[in-house]
PDB file of N, CA and C in Angstrom:
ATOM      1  N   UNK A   1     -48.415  23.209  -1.668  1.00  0.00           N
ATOM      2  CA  UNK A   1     -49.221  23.443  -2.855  1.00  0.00           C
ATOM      3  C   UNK A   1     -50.236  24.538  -2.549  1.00  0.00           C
ATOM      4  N   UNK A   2     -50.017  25.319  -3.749  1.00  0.00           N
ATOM      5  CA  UNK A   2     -50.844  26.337  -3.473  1.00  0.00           C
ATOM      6  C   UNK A   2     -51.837  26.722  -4.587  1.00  0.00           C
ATOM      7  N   UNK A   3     -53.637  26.987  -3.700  1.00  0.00           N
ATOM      8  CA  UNK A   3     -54.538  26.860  -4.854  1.00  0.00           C
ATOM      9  C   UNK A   3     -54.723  28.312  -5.909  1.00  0.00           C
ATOM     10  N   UNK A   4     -54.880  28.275  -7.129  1.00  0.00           N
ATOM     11  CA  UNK A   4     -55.000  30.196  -7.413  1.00  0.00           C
ATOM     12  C   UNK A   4     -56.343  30.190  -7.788  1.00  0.00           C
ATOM     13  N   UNK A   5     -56.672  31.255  -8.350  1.00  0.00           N
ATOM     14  CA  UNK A   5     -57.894  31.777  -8.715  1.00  0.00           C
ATOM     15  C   UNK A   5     -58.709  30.465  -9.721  1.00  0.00           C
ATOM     16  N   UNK A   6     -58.109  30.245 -11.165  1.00  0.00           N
ATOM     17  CA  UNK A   6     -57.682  29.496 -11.505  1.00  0.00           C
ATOM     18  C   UNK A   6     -58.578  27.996 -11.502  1.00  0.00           C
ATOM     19  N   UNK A   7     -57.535  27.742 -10.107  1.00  0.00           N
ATOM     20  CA  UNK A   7     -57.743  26.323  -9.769  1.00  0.00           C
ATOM     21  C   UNK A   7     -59.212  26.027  -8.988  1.00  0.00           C
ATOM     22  N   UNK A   8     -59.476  27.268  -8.371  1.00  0.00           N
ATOM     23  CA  UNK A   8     -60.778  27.242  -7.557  1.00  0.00           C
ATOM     24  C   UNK A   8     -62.014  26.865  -8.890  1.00  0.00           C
ATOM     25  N   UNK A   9     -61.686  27.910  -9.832  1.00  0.00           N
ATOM     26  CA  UNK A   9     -63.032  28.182 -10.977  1.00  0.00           C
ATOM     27  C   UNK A   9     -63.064  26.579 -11.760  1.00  0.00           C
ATOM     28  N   UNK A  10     -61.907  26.048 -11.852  1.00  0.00           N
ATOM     29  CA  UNK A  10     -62.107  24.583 -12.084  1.00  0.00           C
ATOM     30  C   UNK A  10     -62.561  23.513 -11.470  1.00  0.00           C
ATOM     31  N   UNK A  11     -62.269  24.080  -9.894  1.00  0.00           N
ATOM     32  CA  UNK A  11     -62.794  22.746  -9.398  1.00  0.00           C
ATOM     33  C   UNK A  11     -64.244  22.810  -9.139  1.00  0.00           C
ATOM     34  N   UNK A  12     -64.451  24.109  -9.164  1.00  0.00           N
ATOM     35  CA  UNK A  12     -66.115  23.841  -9.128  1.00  0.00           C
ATOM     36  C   UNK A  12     -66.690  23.877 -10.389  1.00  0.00           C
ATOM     37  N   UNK A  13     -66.293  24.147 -11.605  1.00  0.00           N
ATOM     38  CA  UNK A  13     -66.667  23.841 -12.680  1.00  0.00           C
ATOM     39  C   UNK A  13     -66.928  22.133 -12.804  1.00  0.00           C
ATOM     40  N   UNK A  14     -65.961  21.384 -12.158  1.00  0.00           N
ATOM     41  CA  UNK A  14     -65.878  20.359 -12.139  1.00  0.00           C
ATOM     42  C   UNK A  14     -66.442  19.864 -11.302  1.00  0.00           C
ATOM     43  N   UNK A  15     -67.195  19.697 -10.391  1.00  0.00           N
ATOM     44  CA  UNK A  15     -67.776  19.747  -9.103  1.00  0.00           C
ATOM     45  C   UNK A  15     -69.303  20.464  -9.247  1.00  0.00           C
ATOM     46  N   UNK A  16     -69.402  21.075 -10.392  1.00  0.00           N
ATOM     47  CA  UNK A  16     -70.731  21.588 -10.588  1.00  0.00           C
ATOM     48  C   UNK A  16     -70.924  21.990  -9.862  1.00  0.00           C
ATOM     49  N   UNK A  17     -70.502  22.986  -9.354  1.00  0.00           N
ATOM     50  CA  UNK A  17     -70.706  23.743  -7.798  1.00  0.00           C
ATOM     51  C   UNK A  17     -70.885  25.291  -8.627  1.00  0.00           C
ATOM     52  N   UNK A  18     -71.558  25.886  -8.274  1.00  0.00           N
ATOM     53  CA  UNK A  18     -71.743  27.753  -8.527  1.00  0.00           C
ATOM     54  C   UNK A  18     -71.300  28.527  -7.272  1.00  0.00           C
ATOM     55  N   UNK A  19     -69.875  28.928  -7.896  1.00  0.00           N
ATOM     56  CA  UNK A  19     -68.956  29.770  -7.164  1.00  0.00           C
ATOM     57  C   UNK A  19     -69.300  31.091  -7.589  1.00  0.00           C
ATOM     58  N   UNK A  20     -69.805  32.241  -6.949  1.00  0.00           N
ATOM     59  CA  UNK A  20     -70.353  33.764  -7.233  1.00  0.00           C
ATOM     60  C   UNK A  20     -69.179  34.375  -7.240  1.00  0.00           C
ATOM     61  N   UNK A  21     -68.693  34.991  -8.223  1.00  0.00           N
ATOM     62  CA  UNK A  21     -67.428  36.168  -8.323  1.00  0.00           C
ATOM     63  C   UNK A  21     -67.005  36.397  -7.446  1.00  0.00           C
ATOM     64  N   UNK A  22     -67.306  36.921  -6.494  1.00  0.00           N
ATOM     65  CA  UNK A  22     -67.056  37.579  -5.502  1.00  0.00           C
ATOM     66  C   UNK A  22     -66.574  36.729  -4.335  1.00  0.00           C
ATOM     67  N   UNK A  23     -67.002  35.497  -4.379  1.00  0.00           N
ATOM     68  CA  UNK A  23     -67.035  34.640  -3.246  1.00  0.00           C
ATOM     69  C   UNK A  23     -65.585  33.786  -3.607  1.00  0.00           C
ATOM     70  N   UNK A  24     -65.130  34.125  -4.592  1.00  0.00           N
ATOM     71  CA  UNK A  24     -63.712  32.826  -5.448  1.00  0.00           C
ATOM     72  C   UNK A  24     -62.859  33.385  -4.601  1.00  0.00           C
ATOM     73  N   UNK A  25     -62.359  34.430  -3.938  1.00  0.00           N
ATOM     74  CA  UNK A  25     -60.869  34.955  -3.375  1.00  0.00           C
ATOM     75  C   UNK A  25     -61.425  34.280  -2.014  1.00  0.00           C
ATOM     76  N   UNK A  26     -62.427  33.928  -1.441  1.00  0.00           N
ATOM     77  CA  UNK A  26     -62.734  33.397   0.055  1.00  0.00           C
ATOM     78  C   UNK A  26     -62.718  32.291  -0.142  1.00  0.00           C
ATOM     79  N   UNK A  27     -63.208  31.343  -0.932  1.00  0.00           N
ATOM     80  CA  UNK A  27     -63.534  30.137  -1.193  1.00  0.00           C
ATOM     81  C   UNK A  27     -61.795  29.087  -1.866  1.00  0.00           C
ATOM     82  N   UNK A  28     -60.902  30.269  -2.278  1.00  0.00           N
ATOM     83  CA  UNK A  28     -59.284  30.289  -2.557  1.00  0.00           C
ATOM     84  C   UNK A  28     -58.586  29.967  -1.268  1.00  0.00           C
ATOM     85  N   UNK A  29     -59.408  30.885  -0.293  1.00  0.00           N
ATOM     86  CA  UNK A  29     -58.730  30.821   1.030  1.00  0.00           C
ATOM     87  C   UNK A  29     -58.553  29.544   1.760  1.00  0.00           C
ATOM     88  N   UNK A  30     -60.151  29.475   1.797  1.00  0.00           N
ATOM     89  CA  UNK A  30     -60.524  28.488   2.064  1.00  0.00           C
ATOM     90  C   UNK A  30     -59.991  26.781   1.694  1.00  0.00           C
ATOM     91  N   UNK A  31     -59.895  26.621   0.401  1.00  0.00           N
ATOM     92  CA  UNK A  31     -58.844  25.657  -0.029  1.00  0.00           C
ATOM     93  C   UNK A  31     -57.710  25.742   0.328  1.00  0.00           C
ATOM     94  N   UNK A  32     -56.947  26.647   0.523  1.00  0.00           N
ATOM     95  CA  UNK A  32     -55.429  26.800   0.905  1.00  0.00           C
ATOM     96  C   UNK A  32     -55.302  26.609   2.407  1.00  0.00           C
ATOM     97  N   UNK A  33     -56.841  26.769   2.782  1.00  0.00           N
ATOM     98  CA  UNK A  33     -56.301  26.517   4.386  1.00  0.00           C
ATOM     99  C   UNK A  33     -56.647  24.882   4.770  1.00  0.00           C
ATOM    100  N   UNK A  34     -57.306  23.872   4.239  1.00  0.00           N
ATOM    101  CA  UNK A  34     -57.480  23.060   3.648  1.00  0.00           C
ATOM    102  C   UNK A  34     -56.470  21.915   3.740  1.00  0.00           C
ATOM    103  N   UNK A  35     -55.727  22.537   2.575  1.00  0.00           N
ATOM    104  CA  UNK A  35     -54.312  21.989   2.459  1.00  0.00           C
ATOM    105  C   UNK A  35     -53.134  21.960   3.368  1.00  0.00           C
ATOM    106  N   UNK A  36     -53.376  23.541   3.914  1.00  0.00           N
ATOM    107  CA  UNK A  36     -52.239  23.573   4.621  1.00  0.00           C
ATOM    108  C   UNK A  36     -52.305  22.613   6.086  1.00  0.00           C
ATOM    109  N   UNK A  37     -53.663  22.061   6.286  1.00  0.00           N
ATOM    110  CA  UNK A  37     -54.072  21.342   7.327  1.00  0.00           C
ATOM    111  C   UNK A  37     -53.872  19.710   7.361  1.00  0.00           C
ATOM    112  N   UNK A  38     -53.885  19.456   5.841  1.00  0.00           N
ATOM    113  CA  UNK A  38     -53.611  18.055   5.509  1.00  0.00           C
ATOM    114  C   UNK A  38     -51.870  18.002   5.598  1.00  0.00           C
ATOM    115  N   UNK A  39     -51.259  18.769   5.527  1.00  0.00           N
ATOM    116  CA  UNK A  39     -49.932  19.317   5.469  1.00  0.00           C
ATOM    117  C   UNK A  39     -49.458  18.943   6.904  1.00  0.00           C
ATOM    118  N   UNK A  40     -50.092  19.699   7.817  1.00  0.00           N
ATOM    119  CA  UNK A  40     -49.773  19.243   9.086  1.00  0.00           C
ATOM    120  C   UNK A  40     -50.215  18.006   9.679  1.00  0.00           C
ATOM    121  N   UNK A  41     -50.856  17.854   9.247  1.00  0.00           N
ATOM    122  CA  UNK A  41     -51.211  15.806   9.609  1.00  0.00           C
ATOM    123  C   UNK A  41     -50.317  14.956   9.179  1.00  0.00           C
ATOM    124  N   UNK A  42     -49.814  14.833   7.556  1.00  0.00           N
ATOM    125  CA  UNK A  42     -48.750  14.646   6.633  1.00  0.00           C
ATOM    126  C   UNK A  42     -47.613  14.333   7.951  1.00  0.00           C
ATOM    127  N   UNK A  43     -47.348  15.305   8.669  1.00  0.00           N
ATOM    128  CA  UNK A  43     -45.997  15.701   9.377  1.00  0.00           C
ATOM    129  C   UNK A  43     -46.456  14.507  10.501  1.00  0.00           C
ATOM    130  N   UNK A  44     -47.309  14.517  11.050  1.00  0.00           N
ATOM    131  CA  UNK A  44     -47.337  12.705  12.153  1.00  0.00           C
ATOM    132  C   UNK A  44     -46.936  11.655  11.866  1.00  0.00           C
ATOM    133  N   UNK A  45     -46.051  11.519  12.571  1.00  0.00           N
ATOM    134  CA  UNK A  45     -45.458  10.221  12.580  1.00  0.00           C
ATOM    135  C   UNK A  45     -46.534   9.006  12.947  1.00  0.00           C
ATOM    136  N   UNK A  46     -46.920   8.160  12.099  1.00  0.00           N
ATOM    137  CA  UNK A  46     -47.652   6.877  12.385  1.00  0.00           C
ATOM    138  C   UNK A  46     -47.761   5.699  12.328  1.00  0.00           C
ATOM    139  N   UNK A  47     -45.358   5.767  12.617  1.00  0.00           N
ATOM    140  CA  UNK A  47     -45.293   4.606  12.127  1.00  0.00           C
ATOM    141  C   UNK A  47     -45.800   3.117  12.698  1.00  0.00           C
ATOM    142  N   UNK A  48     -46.110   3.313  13.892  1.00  0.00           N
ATOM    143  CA  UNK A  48     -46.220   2.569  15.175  1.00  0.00           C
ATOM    144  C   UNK A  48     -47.615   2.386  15.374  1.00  0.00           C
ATOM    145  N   UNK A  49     -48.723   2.827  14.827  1.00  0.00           N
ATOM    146  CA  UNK A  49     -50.106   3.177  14.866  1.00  0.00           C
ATOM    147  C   UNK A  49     -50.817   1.849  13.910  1.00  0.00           C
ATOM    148  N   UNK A  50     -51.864   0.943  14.588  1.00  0.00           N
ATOM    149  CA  UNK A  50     -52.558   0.150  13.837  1.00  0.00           C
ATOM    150  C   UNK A  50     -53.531   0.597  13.633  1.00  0.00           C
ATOM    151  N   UNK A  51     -53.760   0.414  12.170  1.00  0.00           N
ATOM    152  CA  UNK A  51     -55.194   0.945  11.457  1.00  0.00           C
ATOM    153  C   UNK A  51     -56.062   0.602  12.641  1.00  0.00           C
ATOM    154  N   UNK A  52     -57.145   1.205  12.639  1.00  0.00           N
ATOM    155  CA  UNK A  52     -58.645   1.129  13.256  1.00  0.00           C
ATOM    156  C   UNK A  52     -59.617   0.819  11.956  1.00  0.00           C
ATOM    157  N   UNK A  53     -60.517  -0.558  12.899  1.00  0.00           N
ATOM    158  CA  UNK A  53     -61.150  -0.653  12.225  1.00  0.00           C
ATOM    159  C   UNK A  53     -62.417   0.244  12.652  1.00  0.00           C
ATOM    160  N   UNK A  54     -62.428   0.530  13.836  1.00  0.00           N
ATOM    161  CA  UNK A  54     -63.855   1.209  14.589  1.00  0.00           C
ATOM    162  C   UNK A  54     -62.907   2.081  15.778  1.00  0.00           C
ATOM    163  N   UNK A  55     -63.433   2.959  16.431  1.00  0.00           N
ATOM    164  CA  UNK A  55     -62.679   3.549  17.465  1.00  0.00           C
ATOM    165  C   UNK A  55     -62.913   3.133  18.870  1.00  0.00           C
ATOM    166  N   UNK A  56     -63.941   2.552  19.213  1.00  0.00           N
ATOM    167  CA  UNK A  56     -64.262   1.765  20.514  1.00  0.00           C
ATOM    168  C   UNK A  56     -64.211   0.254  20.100  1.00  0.00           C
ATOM    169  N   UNK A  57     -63.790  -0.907  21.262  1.00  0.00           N
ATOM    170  CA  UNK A  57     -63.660  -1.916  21.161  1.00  0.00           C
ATOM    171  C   UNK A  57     -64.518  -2.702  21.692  1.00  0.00           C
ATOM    172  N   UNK A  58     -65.743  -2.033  21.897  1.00  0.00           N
ATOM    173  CA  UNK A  58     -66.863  -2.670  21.457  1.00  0.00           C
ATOM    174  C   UNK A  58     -67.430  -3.564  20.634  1.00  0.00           C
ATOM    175  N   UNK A  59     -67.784  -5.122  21.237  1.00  0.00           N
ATOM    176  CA  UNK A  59     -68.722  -5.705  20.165  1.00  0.00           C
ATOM    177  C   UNK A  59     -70.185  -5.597  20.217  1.00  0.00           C
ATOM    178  N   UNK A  60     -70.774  -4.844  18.639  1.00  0.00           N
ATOM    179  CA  UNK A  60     -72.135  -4.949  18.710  1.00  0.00           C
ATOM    180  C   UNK A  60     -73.045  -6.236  19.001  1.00  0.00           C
ATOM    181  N   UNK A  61     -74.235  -6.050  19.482  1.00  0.00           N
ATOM    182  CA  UNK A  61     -75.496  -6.811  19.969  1.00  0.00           C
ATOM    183  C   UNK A  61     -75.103  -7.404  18.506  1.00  0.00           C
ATOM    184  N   UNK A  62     -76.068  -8.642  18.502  1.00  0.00           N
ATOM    185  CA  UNK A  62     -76.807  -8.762  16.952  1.00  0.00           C
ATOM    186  C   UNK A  62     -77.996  -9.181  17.205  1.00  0.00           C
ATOM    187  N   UNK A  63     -78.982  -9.038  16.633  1.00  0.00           N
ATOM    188  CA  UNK A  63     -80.821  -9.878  16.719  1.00  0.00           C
ATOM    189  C   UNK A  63     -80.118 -11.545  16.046  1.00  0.00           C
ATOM    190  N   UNK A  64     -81.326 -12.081  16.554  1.00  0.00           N
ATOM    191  CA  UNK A  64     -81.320 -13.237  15.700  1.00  0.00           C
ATOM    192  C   UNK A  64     -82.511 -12.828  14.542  1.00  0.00           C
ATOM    193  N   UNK A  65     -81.062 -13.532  13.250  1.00  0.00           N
ATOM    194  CA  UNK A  65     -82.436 -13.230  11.974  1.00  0.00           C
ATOM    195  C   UNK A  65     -82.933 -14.608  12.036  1.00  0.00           C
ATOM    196  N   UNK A  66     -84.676 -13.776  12.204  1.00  0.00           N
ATOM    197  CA  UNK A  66     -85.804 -14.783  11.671  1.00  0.00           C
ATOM    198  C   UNK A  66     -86.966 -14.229  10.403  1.00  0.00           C
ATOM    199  N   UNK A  67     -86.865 -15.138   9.872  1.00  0.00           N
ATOM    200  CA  UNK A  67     -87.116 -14.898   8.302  1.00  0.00           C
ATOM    201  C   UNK A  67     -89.062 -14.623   8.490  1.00  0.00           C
ATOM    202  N   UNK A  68     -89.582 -13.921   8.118  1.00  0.00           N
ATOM    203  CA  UNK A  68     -91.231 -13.966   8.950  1.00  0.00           C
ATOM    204  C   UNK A  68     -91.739 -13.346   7.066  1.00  0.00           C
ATOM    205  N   UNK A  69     -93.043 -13.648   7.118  1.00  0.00           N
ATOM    206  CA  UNK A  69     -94.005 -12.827   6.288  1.00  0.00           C
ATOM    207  C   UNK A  69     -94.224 -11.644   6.625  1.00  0.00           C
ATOM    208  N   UNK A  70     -94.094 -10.814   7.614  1.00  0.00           N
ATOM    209  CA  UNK A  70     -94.308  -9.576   7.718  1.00  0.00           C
ATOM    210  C   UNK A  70     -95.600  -9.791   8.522  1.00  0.00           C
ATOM    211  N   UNK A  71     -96.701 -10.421   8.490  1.00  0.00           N
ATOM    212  CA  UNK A  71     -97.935 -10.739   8.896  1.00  0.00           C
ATOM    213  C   UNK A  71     -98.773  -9.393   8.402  1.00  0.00           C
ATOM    214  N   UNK A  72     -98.213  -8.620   7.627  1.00  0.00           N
ATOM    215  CA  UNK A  72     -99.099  -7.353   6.901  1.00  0.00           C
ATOM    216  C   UNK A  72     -99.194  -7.249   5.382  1.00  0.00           C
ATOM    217  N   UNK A  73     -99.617  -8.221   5.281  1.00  0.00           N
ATOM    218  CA  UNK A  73     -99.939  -8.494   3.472  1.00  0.00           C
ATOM    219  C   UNK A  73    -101.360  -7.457   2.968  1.00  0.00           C
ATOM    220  N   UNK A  74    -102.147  -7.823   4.025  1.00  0.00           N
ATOM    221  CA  UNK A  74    -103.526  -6.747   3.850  1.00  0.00           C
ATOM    222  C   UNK A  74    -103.318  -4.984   3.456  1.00  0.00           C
ATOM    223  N   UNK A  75    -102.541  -5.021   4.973  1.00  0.00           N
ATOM    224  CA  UNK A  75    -101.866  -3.380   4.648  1.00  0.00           C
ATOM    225  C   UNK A  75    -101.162  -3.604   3.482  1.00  0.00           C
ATOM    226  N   UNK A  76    -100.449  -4.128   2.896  1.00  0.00           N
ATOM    227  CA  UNK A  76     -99.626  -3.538   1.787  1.00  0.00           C
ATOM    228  C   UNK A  76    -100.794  -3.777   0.671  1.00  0.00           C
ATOM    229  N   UNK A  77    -101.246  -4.870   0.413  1.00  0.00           N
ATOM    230  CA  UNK A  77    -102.318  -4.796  -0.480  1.00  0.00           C
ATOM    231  C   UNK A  77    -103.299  -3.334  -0.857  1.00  0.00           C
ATOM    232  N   UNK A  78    -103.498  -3.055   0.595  1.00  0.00           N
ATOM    233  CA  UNK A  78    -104.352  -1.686   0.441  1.00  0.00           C
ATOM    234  C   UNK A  78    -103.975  -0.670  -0.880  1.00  0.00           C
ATOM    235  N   UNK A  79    -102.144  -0.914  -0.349  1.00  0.00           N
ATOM    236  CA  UNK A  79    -101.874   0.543  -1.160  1.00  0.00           C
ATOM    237  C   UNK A  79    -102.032   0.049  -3.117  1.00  0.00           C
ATOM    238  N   UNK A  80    -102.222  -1.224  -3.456  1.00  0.00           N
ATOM    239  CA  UNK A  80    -102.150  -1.434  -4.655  1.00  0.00           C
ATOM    240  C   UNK A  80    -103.139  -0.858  -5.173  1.00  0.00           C
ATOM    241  N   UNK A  81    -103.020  -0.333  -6.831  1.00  0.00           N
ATOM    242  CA  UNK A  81    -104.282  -0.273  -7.600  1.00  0.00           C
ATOM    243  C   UNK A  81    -105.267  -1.292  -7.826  1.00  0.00           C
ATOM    244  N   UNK A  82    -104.736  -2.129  -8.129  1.00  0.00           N
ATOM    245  CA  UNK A  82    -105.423  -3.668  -8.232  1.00  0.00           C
ATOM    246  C   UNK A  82    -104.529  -4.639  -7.744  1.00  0.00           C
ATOM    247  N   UNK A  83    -105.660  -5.646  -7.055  1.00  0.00           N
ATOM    248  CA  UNK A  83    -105.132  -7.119  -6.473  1.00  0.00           C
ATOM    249  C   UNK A  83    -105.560  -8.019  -7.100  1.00  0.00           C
ATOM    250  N   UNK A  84    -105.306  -9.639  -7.096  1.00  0.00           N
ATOM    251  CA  UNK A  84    -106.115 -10.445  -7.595  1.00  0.00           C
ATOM    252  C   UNK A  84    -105.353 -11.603  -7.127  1.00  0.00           C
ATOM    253  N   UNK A  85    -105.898 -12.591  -6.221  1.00  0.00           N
ATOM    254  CA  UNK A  85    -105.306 -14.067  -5.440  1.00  0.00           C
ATOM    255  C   UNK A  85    -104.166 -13.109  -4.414  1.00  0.00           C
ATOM    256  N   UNK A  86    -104.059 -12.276  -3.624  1.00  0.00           N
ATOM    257  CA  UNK A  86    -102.991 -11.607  -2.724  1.00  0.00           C
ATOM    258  C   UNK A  86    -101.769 -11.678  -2.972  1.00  0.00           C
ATOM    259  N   UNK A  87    -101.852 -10.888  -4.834  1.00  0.00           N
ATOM    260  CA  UNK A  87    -101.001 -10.172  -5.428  1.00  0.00           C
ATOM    261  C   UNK A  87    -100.947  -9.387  -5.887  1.00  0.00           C
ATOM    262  N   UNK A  88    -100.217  -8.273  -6.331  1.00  0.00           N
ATOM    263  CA  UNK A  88    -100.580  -7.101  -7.034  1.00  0.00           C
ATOM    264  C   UNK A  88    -101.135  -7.021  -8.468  1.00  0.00           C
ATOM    265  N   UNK A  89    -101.621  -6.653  -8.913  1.00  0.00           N
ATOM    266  CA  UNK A  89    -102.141  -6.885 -10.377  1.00  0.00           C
ATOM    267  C   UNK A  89    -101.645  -5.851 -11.548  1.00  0.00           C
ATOM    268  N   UNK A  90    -101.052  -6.000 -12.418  1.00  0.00           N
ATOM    269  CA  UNK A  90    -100.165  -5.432 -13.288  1.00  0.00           C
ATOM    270  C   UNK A  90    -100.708  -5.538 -14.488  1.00  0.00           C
ATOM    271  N   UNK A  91    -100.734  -4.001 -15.503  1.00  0.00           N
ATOM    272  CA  UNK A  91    -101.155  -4.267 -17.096  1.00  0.00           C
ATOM    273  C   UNK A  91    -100.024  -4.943 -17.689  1.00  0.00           C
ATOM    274  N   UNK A  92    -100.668  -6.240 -18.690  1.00  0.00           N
ATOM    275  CA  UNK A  92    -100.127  -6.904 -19.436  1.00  0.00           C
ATOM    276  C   UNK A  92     -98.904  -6.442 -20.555  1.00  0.00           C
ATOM    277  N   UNK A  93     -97.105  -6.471 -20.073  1.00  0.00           N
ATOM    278  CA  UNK A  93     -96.214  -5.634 -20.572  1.00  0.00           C
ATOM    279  C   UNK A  93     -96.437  -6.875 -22.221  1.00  0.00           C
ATOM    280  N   UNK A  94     -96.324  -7.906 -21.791  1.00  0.00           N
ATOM    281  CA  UNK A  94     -95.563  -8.841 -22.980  1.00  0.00           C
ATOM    282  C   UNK A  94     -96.706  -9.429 -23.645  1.00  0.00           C
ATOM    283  N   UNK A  95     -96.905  -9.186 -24.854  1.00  0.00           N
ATOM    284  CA  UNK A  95     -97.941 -10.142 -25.563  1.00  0.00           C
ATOM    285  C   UNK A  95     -97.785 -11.080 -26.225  1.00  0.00           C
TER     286      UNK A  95
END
């Protein structure tokens, strides 16, 4: 498959991408070489190959989750406009 002039101005039309005149016969190339690369992968045989889920067989650490207050209620308070009982204080949406 081969991309043309064409097909480039669409896909970045479509892609919302701003392709400059001048730059569409490189950026043509560029797709065609693209393809022709997925083309040669296409051609590997993989029938024998198990998906990967990760590429090293490594198992990650894990923390133990412990559920905490943060112990920084003050600091976050700071950043509010208004507090009131060590909560944020909000104008009245619902009347």
């Amino acid at each position: 498959m081969a991309i043309d002039t064409q097909t480039v101005k669409q896909v970045a039309f479509l892609s919302r991408l701003k392709v400059e005149d001048n730059k569409i016969e490189a950026t043509k190339e560029e797709f065609n070489k693209i393809l022709a690369w997925i083309e040669e992968l296409n051609e590997v045989n993989t029938d024998e190959v198990e998906p990967l889920i990760a590429v090293n067989d490594i198992a990650l650490r894990q923390r133990v989750d412990e559920v905490t207050d943060g112990n920084c209620k003050d600091a976050v308070l700071k950043n509010a406009p208004a507090a009131e009982y060590d909560y944020f204080a909000v104008p009245k949406v619902v009347e």
